[in-house]
N, C-alpha and C. Protein backbone atom coordinates (compact mmCIF):
# COMPACT_ATOMS: atom_id res chain seq x y z
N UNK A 1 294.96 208.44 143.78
CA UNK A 1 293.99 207.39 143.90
C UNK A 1 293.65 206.82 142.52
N UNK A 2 293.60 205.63 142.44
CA UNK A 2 293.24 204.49 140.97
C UNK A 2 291.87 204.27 140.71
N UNK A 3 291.53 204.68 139.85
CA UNK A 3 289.83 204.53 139.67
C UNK A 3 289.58 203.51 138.69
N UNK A 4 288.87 202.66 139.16
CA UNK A 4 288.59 201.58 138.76
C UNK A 4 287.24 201.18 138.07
N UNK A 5 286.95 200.72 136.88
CA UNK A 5 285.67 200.61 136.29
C UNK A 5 285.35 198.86 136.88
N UNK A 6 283.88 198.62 137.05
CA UNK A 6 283.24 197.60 137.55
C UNK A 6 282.31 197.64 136.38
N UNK A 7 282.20 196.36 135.32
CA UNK A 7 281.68 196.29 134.48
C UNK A 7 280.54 195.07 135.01
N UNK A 8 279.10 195.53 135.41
CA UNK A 8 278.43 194.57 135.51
C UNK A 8 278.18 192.97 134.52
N UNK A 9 278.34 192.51 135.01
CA UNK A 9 278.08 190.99 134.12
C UNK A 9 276.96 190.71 133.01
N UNK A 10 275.82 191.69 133.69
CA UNK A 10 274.45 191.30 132.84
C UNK A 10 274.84 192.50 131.86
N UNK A 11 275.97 193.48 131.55
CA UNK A 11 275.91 194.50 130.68
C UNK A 11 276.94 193.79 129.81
N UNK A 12 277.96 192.63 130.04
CA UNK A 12 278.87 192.02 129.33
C UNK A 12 277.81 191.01 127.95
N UNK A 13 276.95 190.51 129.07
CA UNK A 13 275.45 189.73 128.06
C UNK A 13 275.32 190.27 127.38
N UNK A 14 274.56 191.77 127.39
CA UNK A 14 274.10 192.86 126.42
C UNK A 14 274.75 193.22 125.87
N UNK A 15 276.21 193.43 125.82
CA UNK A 15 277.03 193.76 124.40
C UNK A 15 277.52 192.98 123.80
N UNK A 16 277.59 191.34 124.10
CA UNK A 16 277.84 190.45 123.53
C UNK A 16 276.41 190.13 122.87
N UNK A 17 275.45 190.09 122.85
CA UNK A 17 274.12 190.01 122.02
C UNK A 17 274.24 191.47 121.20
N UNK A 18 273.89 192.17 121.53
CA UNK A 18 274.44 193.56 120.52
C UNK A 18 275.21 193.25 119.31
N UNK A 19 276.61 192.93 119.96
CA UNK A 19 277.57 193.08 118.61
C UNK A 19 277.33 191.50 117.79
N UNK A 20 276.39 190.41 118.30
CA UNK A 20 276.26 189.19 117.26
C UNK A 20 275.01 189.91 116.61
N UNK A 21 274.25 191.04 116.96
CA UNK A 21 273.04 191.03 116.22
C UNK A 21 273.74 191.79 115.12
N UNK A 22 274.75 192.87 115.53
CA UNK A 22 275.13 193.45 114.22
C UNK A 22 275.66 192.98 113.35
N UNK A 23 276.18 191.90 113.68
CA UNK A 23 277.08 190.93 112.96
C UNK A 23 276.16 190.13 111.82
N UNK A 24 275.22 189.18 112.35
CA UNK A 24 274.10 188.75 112.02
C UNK A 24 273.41 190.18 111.02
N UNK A 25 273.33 190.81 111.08
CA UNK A 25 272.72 192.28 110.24
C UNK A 25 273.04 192.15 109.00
N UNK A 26 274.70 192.39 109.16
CA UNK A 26 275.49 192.60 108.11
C UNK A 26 275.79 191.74 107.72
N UNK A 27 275.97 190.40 107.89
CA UNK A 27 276.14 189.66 107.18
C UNK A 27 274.37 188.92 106.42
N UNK A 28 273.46 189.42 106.56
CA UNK A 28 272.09 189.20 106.32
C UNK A 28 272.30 190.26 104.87
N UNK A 29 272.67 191.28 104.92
CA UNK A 29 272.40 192.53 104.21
C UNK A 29 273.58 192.32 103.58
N UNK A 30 274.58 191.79 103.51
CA UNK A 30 275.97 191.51 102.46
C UNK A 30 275.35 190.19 101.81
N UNK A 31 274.83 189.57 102.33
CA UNK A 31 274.21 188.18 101.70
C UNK A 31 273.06 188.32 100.20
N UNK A 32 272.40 189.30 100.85
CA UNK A 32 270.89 189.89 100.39
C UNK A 32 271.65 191.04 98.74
N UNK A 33 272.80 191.57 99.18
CA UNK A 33 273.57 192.53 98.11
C UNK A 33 274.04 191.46 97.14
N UNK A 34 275.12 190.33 97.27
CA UNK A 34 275.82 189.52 97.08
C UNK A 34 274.92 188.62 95.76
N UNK A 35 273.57 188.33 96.21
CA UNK A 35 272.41 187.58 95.58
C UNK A 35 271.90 188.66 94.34
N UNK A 36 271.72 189.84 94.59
CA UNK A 36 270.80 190.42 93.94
C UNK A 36 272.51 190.66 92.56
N UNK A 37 273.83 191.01 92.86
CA UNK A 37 274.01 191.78 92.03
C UNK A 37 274.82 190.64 91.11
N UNK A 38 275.04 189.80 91.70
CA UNK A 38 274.99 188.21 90.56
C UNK A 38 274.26 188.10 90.08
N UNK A 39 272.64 188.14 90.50
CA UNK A 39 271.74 188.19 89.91
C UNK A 39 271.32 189.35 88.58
N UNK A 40 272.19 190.34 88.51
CA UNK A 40 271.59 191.64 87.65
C UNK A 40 273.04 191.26 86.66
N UNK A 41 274.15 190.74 87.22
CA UNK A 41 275.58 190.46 86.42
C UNK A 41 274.87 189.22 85.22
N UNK A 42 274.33 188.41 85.88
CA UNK A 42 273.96 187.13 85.32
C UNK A 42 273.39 187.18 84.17
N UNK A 43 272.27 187.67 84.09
CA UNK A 43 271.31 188.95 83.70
C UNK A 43 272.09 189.09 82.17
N UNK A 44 272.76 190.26 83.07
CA UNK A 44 273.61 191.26 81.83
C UNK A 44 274.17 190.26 80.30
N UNK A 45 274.83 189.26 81.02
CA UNK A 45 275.74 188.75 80.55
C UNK A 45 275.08 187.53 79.64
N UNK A 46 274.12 187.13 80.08
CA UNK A 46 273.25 186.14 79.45
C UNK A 46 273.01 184.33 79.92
N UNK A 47 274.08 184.95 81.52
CA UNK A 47 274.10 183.58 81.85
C UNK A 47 273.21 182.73 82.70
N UNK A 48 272.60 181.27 82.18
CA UNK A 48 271.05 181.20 82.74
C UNK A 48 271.98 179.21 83.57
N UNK A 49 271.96 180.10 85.02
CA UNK A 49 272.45 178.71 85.53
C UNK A 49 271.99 177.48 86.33
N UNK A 50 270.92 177.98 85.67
CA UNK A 50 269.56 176.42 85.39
C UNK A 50 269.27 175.69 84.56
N UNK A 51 270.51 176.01 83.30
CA UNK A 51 270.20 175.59 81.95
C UNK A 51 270.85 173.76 82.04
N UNK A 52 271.23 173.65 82.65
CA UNK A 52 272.12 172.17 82.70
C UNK A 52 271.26 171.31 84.10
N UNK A 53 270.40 171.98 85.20
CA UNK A 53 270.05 171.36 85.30
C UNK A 53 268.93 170.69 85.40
N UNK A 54 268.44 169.48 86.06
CA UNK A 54 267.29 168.28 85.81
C UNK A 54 266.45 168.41 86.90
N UNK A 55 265.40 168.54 86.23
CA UNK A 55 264.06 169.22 87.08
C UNK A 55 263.01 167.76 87.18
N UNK A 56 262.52 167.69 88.46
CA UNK A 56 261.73 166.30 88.15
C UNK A 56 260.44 167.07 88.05
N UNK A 57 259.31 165.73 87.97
CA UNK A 57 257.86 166.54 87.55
C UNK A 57 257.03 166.55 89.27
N UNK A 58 256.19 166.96 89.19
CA UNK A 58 255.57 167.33 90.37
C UNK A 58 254.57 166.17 90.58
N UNK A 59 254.70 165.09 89.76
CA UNK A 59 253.81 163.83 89.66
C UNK A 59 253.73 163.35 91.06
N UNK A 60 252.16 162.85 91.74
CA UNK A 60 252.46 162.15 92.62
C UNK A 60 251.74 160.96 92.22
N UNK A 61 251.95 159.64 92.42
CA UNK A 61 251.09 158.48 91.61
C UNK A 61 250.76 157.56 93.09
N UNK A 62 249.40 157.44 92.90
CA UNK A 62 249.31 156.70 94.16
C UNK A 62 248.21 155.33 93.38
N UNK A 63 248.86 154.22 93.92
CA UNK A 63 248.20 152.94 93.20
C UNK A 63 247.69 152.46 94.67
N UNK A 64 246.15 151.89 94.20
CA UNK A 64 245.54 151.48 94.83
C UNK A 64 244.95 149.84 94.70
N UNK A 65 244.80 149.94 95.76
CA UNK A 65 245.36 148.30 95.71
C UNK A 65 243.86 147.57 96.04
């Protein structure tokens, strides 16, 4: 006799949300690693890569009429 698995539909939902949350995880937490150790390399090395660019001022001018 052939025994056959019946995989409910609403449990196909739940492991397809499962494996995007882990996905979503790790790529949150490789993102979060990725930032910090450019950030400590950058650091090290002396490189400041805001130095080139153009910052406006926070001026707001309102003319009244």
């Amino acid at each position: 006799m052939m025994n056959t698995l019946y995989i409910d539909p609403s449990v196909m939902t739940y492991a397809i949300q499962a494996i995007a949350g882990i996905v979503i995880a790790i790529g949150a937490t490789v993102g979060i690693i990725w930032r910090k150790s450019k950030k400590k390399v950058s650091k090290t090395l002396g490189i400041d890569e805001n130095k080139n660019k153009e910052v406006e001022s926070d001026e707001i001018i309102v003319k009244k009429d």
